[in-house]
C-alpha atoms as a PDB file:
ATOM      1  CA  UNK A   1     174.570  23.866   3.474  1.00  0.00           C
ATOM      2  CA  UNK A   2     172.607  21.454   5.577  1.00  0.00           C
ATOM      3  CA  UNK A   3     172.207  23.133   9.485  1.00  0.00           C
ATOM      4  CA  UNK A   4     170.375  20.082  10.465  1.00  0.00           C
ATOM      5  CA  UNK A   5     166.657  19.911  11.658  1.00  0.00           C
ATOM      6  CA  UNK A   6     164.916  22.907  13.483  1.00  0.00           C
ATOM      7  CA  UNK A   7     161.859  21.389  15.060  1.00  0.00           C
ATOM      8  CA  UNK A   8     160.907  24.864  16.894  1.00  0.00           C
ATOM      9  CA  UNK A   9     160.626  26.724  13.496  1.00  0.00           C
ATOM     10  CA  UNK A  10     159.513  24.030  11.489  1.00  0.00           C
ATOM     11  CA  UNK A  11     156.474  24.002  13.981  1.00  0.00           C
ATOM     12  CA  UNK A  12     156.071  27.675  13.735  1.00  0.00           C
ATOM     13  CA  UNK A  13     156.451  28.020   9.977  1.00  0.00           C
ATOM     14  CA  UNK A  14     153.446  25.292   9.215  1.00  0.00           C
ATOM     15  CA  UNK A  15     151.409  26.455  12.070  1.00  0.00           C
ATOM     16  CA  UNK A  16     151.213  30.006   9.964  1.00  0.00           C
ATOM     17  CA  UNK A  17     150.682  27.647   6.897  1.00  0.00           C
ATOM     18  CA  UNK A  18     147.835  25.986   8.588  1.00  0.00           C
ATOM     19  CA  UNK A  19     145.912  29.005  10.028  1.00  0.00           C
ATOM     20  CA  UNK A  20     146.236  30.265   6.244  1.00  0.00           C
ATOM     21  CA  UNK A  21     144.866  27.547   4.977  1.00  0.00           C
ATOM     22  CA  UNK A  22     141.725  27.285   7.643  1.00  0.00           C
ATOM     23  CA  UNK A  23     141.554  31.267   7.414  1.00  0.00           C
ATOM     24  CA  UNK A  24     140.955  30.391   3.192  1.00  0.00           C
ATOM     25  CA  UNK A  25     138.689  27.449   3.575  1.00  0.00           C
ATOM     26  CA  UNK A  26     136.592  29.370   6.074  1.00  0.00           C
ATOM     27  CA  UNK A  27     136.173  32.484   3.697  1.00  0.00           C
ATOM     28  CA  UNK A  28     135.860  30.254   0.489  1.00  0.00           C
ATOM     29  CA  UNK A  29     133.045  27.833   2.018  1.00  0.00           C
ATOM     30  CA  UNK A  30     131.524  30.082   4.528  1.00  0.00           C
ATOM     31  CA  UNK A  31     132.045  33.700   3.091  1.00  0.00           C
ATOM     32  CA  UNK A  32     131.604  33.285  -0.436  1.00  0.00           C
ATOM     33  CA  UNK A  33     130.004  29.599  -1.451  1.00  0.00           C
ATOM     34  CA  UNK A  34     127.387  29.311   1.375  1.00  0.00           C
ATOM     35  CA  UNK A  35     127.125  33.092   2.414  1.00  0.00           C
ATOM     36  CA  UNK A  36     126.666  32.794   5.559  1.00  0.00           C
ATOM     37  CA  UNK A  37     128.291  35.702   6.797  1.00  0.00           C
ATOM     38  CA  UNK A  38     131.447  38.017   6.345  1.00  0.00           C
ATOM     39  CA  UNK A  39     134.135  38.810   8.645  1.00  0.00           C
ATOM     40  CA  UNK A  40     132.864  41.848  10.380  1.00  0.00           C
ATOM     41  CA  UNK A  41     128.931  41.827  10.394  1.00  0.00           C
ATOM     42  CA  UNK A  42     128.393  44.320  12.547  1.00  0.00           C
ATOM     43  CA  UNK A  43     128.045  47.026   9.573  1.00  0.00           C
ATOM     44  CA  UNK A  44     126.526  47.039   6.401  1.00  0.00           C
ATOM     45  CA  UNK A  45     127.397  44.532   4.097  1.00  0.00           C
ATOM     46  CA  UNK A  46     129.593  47.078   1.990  1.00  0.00           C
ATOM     47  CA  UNK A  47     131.680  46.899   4.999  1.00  0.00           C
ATOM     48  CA  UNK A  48     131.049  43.271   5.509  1.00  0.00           C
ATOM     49  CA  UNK A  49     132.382  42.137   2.029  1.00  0.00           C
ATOM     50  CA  UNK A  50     135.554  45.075   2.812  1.00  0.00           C
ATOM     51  CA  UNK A  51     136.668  43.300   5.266  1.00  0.00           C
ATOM     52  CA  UNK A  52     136.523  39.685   3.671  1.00  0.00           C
ATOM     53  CA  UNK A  53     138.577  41.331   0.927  1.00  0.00           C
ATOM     54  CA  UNK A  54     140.951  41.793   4.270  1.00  0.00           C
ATOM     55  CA  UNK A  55     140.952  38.531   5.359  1.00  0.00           C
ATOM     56  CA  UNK A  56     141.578  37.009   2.286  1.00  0.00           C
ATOM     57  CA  UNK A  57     144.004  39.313   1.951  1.00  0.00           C
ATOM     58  CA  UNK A  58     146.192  38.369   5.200  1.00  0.00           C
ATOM     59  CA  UNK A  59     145.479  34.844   4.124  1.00  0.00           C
ATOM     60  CA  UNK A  60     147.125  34.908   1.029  1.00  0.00           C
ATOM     61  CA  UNK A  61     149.874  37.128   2.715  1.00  0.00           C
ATOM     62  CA  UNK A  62     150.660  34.172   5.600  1.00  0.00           C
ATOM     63  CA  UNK A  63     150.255  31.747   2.826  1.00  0.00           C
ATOM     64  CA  UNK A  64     152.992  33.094   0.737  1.00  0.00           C
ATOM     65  CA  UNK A  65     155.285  33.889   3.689  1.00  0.00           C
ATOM     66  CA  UNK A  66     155.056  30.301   4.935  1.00  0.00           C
ATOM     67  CA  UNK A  67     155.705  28.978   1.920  1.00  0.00           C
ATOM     68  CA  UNK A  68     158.507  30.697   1.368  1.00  0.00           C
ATOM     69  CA  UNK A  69     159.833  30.446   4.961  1.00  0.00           C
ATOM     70  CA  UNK A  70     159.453  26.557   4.354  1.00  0.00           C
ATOM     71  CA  UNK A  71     161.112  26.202   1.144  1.00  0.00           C
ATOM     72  CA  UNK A  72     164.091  27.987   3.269  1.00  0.00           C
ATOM     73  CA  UNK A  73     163.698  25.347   5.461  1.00  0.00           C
ATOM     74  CA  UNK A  74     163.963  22.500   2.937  1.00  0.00           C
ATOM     75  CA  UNK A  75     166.510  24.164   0.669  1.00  0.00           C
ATOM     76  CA  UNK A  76     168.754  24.199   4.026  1.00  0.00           C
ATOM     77  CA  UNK A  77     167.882  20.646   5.273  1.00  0.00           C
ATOM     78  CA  UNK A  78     166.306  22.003   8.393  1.00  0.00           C
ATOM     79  CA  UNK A  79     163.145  20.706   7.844  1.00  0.00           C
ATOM     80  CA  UNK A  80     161.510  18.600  10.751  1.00  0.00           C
ATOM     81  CA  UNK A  81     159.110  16.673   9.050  1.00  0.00           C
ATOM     82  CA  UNK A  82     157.138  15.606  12.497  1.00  0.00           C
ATOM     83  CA  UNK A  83     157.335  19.250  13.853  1.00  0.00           C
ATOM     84  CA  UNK A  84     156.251  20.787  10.864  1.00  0.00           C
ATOM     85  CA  UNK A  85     152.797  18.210  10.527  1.00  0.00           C
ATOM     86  CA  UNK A  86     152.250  19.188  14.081  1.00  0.00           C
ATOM     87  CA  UNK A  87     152.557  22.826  12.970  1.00  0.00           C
ATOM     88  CA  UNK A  88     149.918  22.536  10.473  1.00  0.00           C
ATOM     89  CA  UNK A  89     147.565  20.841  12.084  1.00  0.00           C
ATOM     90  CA  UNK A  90     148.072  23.423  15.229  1.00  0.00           C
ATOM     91  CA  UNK A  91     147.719  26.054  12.764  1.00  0.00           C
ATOM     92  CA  UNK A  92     144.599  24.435  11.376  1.00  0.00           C
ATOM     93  CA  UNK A  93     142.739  23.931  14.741  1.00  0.00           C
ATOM     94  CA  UNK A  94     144.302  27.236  16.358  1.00  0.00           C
ATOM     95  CA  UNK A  95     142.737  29.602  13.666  1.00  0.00           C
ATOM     96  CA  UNK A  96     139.449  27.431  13.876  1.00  0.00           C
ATOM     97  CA  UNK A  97     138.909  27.615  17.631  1.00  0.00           C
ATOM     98  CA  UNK A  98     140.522  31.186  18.004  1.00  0.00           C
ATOM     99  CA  UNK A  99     137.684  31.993  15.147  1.00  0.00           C
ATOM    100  CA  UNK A 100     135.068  30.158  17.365  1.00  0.00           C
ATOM    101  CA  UNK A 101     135.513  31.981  20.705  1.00  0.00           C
ATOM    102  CA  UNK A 102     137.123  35.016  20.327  1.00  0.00           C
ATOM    103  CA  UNK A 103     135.879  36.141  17.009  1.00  0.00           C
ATOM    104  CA  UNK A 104     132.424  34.490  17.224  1.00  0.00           C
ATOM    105  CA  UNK A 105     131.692  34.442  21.349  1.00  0.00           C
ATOM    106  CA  UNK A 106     133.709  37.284  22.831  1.00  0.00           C
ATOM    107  CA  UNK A 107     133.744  39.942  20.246  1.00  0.00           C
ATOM    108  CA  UNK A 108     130.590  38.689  18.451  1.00  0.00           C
ATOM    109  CA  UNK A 109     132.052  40.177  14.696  1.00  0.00           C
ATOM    110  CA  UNK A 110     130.504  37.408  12.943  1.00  0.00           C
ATOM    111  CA  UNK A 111     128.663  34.205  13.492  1.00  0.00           C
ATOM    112  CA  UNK A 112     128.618  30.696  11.984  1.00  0.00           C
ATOM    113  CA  UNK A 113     125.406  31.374  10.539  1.00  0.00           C
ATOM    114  CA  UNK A 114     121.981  33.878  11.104  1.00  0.00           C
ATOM    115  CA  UNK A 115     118.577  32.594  12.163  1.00  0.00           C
ATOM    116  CA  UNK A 116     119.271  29.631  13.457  1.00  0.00           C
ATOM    117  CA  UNK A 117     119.885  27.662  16.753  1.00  0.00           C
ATOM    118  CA  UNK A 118     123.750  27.997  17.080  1.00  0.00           C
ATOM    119  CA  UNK A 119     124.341  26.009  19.565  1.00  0.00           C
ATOM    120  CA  UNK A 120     124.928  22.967  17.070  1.00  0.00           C
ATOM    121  CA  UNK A 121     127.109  25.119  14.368  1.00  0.00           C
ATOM    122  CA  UNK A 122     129.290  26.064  16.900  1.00  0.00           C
ATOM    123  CA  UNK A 123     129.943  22.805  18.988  1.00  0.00           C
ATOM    124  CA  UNK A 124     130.707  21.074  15.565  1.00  0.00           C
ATOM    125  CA  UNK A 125     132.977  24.231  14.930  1.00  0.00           C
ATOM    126  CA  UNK A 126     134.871  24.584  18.072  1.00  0.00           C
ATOM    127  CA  UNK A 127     135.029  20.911  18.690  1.00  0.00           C
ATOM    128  CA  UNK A 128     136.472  20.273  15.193  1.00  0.00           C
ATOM    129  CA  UNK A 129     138.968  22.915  15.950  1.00  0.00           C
ATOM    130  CA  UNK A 130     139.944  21.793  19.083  1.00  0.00           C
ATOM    131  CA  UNK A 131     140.388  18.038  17.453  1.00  0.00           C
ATOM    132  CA  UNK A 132     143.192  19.607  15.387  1.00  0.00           C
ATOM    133  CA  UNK A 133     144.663  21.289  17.684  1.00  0.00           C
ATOM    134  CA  UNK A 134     145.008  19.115  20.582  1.00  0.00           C
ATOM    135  CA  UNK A 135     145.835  16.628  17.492  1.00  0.00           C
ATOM    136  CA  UNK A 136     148.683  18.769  16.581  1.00  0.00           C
ATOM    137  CA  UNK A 137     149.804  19.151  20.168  1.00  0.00           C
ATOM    138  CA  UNK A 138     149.798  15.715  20.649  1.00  0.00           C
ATOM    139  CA  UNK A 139     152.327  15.393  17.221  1.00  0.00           C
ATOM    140  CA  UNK A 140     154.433  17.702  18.662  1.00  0.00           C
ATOM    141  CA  UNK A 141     154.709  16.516  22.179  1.00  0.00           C
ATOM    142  CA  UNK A 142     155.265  12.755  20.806  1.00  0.00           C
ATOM    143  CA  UNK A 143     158.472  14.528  18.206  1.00  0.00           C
ATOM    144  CA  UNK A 144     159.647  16.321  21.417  1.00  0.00           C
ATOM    145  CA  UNK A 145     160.049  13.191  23.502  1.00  0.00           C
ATOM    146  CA  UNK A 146     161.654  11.174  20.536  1.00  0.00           C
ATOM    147  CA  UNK A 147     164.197  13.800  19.997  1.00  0.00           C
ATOM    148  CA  UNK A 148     164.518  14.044  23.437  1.00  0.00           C
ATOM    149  CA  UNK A 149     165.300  10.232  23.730  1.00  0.00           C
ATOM    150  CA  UNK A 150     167.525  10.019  21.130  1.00  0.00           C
ATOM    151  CA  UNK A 151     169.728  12.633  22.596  1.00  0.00           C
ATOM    152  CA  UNK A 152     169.861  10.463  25.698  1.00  0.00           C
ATOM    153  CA  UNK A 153     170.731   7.432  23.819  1.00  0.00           C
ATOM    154  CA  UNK A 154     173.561   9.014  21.666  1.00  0.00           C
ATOM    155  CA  UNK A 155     174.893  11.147  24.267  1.00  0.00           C
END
C-alpha cells in the first residue's frame, strides 16, 4: 500500500543511518587500523578497548534498525529520496562534530590522537563534520521549499 512520501522520517531514518556509518568508520580507521585511541581513554586500556566493543556495538545496533526502518519505508512507497540524502549526510556530519566537541572538547573521553599538536587534527575533524552537516541541512532546506512550492502550485 503506497502512503505516499514522508520527508520528516525519511530524514530521521538516514540521519541514524549516517551517524552509524561515521560512528563505524571512526572506530574502524581510528580505533582499530591507526590506533589512535579508544572511546573512553580515561582508564586503562582494558577499559579502553571495553568500551570500543560498546560503540561498535550501538553502531551495528543503529545500523540494523535504520536499515530496517528504511526498507519499511521503501516497501510502503514513503520514501523521500531528497529527505533521506539530507538525512545521511546530517547523520554523517552530526555524529562527526558531536564526536569533535562534546566527546573530544567538553568531556575530554578521547582525543583525535596523543602527542601531538591537535589543533590541526581537530580543525580538519570538526570542519569536515560541519561540511556534512550544514551540507545536509542545506539538502533538506532546498526539499522543504520544493515541496513547499509544489503544494502552492497544485493547490
Amino acid at each position: 500500500m503506497k502512503d505516499g512520501p514522508d520527508a520528516r522520517r525519511s530524514l530521521l531514518v538516514c540521519a541514524l543511518i549516517g551517524a552509524a556509518v561515521m560512528a563505524a568508520v571512526d572506530e574502524i580507521v581510528f580505533h582499530q587500523i591507526l590506533g589512535w585511541h579508544h572511546f573512553y581513554d580515561r582508564s586503562t586500556p582494558a577499559v579502553g578497548l571495553l568500551s570500543d566493543g560498546l560503540l561498535h556495538t550501538a553502531e551495528l545496533l543503529a545500523l540494523v534498525a535504520g536499515f530496517f526502518l528504511y526498507a519499511d519505508l521503501r516497501r510502503r512507497g514513503a520514501l523521500a529520496r531528497p529527505d533521506a540524502r539530507a538525512g545521511g549526510l546530517i547523520g554523517l556530519g552530526g555524529f562527526q562534530v558531536f564526536d569533535g566537541i562534546v566527546d573530544h572538547k567538553l568531556l575530554r573521553v578521547h582525543q583525535i590522537r596523543y602527542g601531538v599538536d591537535l589543533a590541526p587534527y581537530d580543525l580538519a575533524w570538526n570542519a569536515a563534520g560541519a561540511v556534512l552537516l550544514l551540507t545536509g541541512c542545506g539538502l533538506a532546506l532546498r526539499a522543504h521549499r520544493r515541496r513547499r512550492a509544489a503544494r502552492e502550485q497544485h493547490g
